[in-house]
Each structure stands twice: as structure tokens, then as C-alpha cells.
C-alpha atoms as a PDB file:
ATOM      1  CA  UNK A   1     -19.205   2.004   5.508  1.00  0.00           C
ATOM      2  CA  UNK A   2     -17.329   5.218   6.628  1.00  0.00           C
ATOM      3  CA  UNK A   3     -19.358   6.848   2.959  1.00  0.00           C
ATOM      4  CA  UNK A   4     -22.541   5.670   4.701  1.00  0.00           C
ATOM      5  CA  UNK A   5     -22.127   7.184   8.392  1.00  0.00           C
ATOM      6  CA  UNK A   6     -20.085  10.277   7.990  1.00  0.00           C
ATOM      7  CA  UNK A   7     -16.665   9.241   8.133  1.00  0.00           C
ATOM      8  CA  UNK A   8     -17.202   7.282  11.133  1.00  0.00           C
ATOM      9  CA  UNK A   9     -15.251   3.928  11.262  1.00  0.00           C
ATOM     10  CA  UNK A  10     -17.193   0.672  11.708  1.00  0.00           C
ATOM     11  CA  UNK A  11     -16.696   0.055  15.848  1.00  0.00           C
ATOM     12  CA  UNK A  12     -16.516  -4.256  15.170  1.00  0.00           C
ATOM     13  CA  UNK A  13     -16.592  -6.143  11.654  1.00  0.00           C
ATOM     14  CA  UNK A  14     -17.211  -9.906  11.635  1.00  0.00           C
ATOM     15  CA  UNK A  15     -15.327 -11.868   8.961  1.00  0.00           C
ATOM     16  CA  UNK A  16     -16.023 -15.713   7.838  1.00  0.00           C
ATOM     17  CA  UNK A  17     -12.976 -17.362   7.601  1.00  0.00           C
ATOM     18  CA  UNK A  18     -12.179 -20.505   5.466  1.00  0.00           C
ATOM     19  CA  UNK A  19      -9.489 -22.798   5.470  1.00  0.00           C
ATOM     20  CA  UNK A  20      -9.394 -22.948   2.130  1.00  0.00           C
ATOM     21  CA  UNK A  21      -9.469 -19.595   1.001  1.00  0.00           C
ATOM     22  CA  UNK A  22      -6.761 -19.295   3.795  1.00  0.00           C
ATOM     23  CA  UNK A  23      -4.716 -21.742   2.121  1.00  0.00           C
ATOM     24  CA  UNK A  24      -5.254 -19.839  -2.144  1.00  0.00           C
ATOM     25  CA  UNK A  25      -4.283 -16.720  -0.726  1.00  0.00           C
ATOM     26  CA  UNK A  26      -1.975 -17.227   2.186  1.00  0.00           C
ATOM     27  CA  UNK A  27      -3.722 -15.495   4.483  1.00  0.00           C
ATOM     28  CA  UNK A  28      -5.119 -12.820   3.269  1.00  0.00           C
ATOM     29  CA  UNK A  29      -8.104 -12.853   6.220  1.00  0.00           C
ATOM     30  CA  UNK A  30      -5.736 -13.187   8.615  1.00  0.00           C
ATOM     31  CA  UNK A  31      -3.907 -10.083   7.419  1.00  0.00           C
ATOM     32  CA  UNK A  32      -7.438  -8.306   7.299  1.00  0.00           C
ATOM     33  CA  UNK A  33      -7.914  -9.298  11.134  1.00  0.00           C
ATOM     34  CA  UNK A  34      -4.503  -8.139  11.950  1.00  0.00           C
ATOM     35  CA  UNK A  35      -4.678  -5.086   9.953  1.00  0.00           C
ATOM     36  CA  UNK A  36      -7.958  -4.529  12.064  1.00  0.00           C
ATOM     37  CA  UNK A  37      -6.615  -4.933  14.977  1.00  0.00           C
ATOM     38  CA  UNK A  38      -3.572  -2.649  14.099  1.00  0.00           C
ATOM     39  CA  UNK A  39      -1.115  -5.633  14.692  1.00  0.00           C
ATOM     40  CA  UNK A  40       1.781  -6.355  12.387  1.00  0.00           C
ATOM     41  CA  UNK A  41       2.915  -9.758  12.644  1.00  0.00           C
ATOM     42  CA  UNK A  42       7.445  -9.810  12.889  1.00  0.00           C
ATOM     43  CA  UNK A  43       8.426 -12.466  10.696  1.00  0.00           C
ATOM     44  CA  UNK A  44      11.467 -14.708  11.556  1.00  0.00           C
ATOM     45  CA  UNK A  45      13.768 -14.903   8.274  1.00  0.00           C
ATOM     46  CA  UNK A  46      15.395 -17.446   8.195  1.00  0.00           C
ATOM     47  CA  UNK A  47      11.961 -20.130   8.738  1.00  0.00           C
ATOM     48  CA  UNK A  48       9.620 -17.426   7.400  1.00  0.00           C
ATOM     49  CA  UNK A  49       7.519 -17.789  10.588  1.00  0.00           C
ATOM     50  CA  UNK A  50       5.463 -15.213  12.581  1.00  0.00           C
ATOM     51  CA  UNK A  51       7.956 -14.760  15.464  1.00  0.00           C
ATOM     52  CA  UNK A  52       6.236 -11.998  17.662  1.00  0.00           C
ATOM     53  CA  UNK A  53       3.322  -9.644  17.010  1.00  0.00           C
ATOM     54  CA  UNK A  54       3.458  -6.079  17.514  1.00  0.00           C
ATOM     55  CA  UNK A  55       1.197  -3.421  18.198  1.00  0.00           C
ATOM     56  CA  UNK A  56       1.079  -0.495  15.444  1.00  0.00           C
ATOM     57  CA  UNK A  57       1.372   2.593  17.101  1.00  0.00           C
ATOM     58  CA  UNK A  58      -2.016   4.588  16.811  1.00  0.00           C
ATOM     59  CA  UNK A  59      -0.286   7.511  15.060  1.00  0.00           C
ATOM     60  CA  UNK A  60       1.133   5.563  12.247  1.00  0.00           C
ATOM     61  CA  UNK A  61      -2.145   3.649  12.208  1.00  0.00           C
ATOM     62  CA  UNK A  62      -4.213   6.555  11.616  1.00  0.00           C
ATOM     63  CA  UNK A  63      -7.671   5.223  12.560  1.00  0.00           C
ATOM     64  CA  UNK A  64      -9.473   3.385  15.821  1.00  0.00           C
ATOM     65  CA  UNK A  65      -8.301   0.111  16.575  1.00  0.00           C
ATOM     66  CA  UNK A  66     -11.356  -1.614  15.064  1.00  0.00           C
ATOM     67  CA  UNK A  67     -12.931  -5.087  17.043  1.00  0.00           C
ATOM     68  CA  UNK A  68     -13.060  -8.261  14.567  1.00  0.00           C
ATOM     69  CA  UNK A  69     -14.912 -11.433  15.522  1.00  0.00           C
ATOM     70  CA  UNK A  70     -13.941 -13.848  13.851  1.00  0.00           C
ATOM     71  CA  UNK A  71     -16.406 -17.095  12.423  1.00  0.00           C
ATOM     72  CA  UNK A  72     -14.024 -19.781  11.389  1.00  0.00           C
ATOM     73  CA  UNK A  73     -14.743 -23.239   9.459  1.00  0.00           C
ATOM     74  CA  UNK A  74     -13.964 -26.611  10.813  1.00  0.00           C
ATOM     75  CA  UNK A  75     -11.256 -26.970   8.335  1.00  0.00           C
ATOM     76  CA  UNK A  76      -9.778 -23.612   9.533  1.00  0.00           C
ATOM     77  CA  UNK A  77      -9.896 -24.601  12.800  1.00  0.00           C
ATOM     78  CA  UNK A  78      -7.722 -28.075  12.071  1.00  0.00           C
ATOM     79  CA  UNK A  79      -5.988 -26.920   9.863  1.00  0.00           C
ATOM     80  CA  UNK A  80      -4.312 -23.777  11.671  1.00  0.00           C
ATOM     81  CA  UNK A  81      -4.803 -23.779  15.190  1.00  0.00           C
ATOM     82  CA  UNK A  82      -1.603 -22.061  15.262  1.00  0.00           C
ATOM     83  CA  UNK A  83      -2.982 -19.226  13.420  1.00  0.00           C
ATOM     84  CA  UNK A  84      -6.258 -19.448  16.054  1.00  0.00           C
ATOM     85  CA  UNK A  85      -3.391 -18.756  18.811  1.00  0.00           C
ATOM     86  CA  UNK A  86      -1.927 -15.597  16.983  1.00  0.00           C
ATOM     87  CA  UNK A  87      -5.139 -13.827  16.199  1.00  0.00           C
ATOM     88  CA  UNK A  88      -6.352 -14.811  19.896  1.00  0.00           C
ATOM     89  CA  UNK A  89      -2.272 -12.920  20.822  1.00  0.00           C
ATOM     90  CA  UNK A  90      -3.292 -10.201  18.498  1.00  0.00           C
ATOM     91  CA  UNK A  91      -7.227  -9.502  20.069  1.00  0.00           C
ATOM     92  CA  UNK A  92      -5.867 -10.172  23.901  1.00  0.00           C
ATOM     93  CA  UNK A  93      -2.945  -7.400  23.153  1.00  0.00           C
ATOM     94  CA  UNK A  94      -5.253  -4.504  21.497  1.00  0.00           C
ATOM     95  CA  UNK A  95      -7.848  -5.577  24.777  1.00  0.00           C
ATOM     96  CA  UNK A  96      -4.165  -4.972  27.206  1.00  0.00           C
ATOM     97  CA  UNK A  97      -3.472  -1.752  25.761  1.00  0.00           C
ATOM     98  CA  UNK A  98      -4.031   1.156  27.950  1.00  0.00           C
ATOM     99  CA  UNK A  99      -5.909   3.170  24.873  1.00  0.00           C
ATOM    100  CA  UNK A 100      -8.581   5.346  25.311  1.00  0.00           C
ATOM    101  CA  UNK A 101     -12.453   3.474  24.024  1.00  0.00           C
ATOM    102  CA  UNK A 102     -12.402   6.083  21.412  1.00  0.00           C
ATOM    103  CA  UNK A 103      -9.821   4.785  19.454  1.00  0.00           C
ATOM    104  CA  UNK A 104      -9.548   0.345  20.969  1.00  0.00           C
ATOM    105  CA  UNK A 105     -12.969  -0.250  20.005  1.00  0.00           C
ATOM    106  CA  UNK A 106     -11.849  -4.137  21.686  1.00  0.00           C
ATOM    107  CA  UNK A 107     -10.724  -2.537  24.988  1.00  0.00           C
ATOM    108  CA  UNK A 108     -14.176  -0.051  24.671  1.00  0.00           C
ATOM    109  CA  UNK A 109     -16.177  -3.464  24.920  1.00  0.00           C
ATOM    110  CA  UNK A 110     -14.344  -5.147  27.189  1.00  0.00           C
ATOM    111  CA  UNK A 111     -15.922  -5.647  30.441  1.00  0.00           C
ATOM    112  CA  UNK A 112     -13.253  -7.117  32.208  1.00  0.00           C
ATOM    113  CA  UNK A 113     -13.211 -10.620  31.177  1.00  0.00           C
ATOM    114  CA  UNK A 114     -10.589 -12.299  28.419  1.00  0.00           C
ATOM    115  CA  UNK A 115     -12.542 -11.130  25.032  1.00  0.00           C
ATOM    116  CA  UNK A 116     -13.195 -14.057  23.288  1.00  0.00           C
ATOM    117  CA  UNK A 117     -13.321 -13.057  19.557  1.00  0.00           C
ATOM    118  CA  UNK A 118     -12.981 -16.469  17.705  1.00  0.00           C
ATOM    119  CA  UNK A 119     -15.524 -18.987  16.991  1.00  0.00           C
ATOM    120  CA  UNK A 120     -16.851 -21.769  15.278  1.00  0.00           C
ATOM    121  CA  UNK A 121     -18.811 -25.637  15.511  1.00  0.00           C
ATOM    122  CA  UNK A 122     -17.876 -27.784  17.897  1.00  0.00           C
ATOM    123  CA  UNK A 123     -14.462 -29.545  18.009  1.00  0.00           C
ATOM    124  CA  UNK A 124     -15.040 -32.680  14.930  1.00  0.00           C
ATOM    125  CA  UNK A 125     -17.836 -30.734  13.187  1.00  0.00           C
ATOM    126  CA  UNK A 126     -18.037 -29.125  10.443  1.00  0.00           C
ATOM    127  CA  UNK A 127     -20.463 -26.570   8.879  1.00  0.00           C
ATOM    128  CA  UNK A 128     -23.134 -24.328  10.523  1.00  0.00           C
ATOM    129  CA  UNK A 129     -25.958 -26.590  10.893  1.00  0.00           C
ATOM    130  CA  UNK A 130     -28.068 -24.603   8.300  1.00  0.00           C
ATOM    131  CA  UNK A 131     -27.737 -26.997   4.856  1.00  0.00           C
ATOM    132  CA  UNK A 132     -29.629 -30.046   7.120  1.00  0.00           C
ATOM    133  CA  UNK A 133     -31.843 -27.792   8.538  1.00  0.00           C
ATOM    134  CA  UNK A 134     -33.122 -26.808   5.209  1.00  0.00           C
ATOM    135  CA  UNK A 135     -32.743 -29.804   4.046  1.00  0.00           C
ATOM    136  CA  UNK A 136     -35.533 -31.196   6.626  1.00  0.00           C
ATOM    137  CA  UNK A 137     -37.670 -28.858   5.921  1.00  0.00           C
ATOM    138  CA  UNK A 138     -38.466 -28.280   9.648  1.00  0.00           C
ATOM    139  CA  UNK A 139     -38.034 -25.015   9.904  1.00  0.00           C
ATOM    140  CA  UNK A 140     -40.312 -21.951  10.083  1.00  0.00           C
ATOM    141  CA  UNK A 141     -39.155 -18.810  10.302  1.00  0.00           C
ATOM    142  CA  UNK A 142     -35.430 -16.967  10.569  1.00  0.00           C
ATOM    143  CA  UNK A 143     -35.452 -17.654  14.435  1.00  0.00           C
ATOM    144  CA  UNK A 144     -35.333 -21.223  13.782  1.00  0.00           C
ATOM    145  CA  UNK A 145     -32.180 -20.877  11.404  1.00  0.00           C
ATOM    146  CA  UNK A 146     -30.846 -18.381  14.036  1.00  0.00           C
ATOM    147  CA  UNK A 147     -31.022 -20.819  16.946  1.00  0.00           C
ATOM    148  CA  UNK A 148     -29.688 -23.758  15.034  1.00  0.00           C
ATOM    149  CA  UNK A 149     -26.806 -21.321  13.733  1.00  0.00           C
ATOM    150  CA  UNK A 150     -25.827 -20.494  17.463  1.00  0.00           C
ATOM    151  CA  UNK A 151     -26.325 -23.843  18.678  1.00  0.00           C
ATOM    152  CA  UNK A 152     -23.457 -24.801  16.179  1.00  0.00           C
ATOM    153  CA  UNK A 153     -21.322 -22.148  15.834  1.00  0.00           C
ATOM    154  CA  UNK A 154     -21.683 -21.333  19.740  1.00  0.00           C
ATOM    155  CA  UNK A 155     -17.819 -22.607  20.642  1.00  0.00           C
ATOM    156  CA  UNK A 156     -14.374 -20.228  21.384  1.00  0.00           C
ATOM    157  CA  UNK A 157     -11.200 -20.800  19.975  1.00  0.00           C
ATOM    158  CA  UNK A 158      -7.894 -19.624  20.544  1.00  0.00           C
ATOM    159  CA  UNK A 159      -4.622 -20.003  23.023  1.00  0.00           C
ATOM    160  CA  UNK A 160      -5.851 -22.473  24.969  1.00  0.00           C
ATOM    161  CA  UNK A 161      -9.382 -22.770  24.161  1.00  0.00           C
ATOM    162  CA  UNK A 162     -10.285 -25.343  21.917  1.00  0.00           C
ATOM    163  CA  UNK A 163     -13.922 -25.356  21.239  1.00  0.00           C
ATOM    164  CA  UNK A 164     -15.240 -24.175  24.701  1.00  0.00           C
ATOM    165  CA  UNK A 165     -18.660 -23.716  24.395  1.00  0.00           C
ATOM    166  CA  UNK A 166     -19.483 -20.124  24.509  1.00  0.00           C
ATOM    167  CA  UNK A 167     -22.739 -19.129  23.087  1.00  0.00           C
ATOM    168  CA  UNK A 168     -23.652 -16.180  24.803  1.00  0.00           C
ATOM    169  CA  UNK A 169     -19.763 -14.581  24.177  1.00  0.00           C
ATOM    170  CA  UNK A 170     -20.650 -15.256  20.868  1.00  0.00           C
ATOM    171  CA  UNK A 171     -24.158 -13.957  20.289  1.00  0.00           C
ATOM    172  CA  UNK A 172     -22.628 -10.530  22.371  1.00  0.00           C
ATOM    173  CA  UNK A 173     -20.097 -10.476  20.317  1.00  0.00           C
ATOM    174  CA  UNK A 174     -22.601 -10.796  17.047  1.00  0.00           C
ATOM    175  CA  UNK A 175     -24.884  -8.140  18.358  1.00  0.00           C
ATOM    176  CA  UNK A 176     -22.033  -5.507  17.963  1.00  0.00           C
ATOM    177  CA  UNK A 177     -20.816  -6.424  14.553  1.00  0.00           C
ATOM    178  CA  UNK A 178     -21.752  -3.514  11.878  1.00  0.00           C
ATOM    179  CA  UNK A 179     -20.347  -4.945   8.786  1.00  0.00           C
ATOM    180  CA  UNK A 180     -20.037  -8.482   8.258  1.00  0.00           C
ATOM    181  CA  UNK A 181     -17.808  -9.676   5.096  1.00  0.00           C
ATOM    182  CA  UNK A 182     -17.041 -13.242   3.355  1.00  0.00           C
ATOM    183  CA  UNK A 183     -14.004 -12.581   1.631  1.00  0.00           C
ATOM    184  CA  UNK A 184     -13.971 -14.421  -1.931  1.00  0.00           C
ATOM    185  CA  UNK A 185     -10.717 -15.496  -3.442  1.00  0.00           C
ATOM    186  CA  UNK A 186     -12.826 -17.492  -6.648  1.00  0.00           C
ATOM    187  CA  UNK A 187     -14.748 -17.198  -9.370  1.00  0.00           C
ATOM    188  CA  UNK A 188     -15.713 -20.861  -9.329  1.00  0.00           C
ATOM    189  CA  UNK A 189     -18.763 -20.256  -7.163  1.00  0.00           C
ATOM    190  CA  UNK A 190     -19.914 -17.820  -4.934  1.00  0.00           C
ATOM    191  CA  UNK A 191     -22.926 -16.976  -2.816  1.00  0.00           C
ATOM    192  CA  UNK A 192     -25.765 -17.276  -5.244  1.00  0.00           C
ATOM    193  CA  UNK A 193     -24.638 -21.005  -6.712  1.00  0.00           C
ATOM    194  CA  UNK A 194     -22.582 -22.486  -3.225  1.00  0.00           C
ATOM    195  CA  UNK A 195     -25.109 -23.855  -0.112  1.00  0.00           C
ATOM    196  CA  UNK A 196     -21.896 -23.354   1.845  1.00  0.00           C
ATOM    197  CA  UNK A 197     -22.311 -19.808   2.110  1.00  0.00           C
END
């Protein structure tokens, strides 16, 4: 991206996250987000547990504090709502931090409400919506897939928001994004061969 436009550093990436992916490579997306975010997670030794986050300090950081949104799978979401909790911590503390918009592209879009940067189908569903969609064959153009998508993938998560439906924070948040990324951690399939993708 920064090749592309001069050096310049995306202002907000969206990343799909999967559970299972989550679970091969223990956690590298959630690292990505953090490392986003320019948050370092403090780990408690002795149970090997995220005790605190902390913010990295912009000098040692080197770059803008870059926005994530984050588009997680039902089996993310029940499987870690823990981890939900932290990367809602980490987004809500880069929002808090008195930082000028040129370098906390999160604070530079706030607009004075709790950012809501995590979402996903509603609580007990899994999936986007597309696969039976296409599978009925009712569909016309990419404004059909793009309503179904938001209709299911329209609901917040994170400290204390457990599938809140929140379409519009999501499409805004969508309409910002400049790079969007699937990490892959398998050769097994990938997007050419998988209809989850």
C-alpha cells in the first residue's frame, strides 16, 4: 500500500478474522490488530494470560496509529469473546488517547461516540448470508449480495456488546477501510476452491 500512494500509510485496514485460523496460529490476527493499533498486550507469567494492554508510545512506534475494523466469524465470536473484550480495550484506548488525527487515525474518525470496530452475524449464526443467497439463485446484481452481507454481518461486538445490531456503525466503518486482508494460515484451500471466503 504505502509503494502505491507515496509512502502514505493506509488510514483503516479491515481484517476477516476466523476462529480457526485463530486457533493454528495462536493469534496471529489478533497480534496484527494490536500491532495496528500500536498496543502491546503485558502478559501475566505465571498463567500466560494477557494481564493489561498498553499503549506503544508513538516514537517507538514509528508510524500513525492505524484504525482496524474487524469482521469476525461466528466461531470467533464463541469461541473467544474474551479476545472480542481485549481488542474492543485496545480500539477504545487508541480512541482515549489525546493524539493528534495525524498520527490516531481511530481518534481522527471518532465523532464522539464509543467506536465500535468489531463485527459479525447475529448472536447463534454463522456465516455471511452469501453461500444461500447464491445458492437460490435470487439474486441480481452486487447490491443484492451487498445488502444481504450487511443485513448479516450488521451486529457489534466487544466489552459488553454482544451482537448489538449496528448496521450503519458498520457500513461507516466499511466505507473508510483502504485495504482489506484475509489472512491465510493453509494451503488446504484458499479463496479460489473454499465458498467460505
Amino acid at each position: 500500500y504505502r509503494r502505491d500512494h507515496d509512502g502514505a500509510y493506509p488510514k483503516s485496514v479491515g481484517l476477516s478474522v476466523w476462529g480457526t485460523s485463530a486457533m493454528r496460529t495462536s493469534g496471529d490476527d489478533v497480534a496484527e490488530v494490536f500491532a495496528l493499533l500500536g498496543v502491546r498486550p503485558v502478559w501475566d507469567e505465571m498463567s500466560r494470560r494477557v494481564a493489561r494492554l498498553e499503549l506503544i508510545d508513538l516514537d517507538e512506534l514509528g508510524r500513525p496509529r492505524i484504525d482496524v475494523t474487524v469482521r469476525i466469524s461466528g466461531f470467533f465470536r464463541d469461541a473467544f469473546p474474551h479476545v472480542l473484550a481485549l481488542l474492543d480495550d485496545a480500539v477504545q484506548m487508541v480512541a482515549e488517547r489525546d493524539e493528534p488525527d495525524d498520527v490516531n487515525y481511530v481518534r481522527a474518525h471518532g465523532d464522539g461516540e464509543r467506536p465500535i470496530r468489531i463485527f459479525g452475524s447475529k448472536p447463534g449464526t454463522y456465516g455471511a448470508g452469501l453461500l444461500q443467497l447464491m445458492d437460490s439463485r435470487s439474486w441480481r446484481d452486487d447490491a443484492d449480495l451487498a445488502e444481504v452481507y450487511s443485513t448479516w454481518g450488521g451486529y457489534a461486538y466487544g466489552r459488553g456488546i454482544d451482537g448489538v445490531p449496528a448496521r450503519g456503525a458498520m457500513e461507516a466503518a466499511y466505507r473508510r477501510i483502504a485495504v482489506a486482508a484475509k489472512n491465510i494460515d493453509t494451503r488446504e484451500h484458499d479463496i479460489a476452491d473454499s465458498d467460505d471466503y
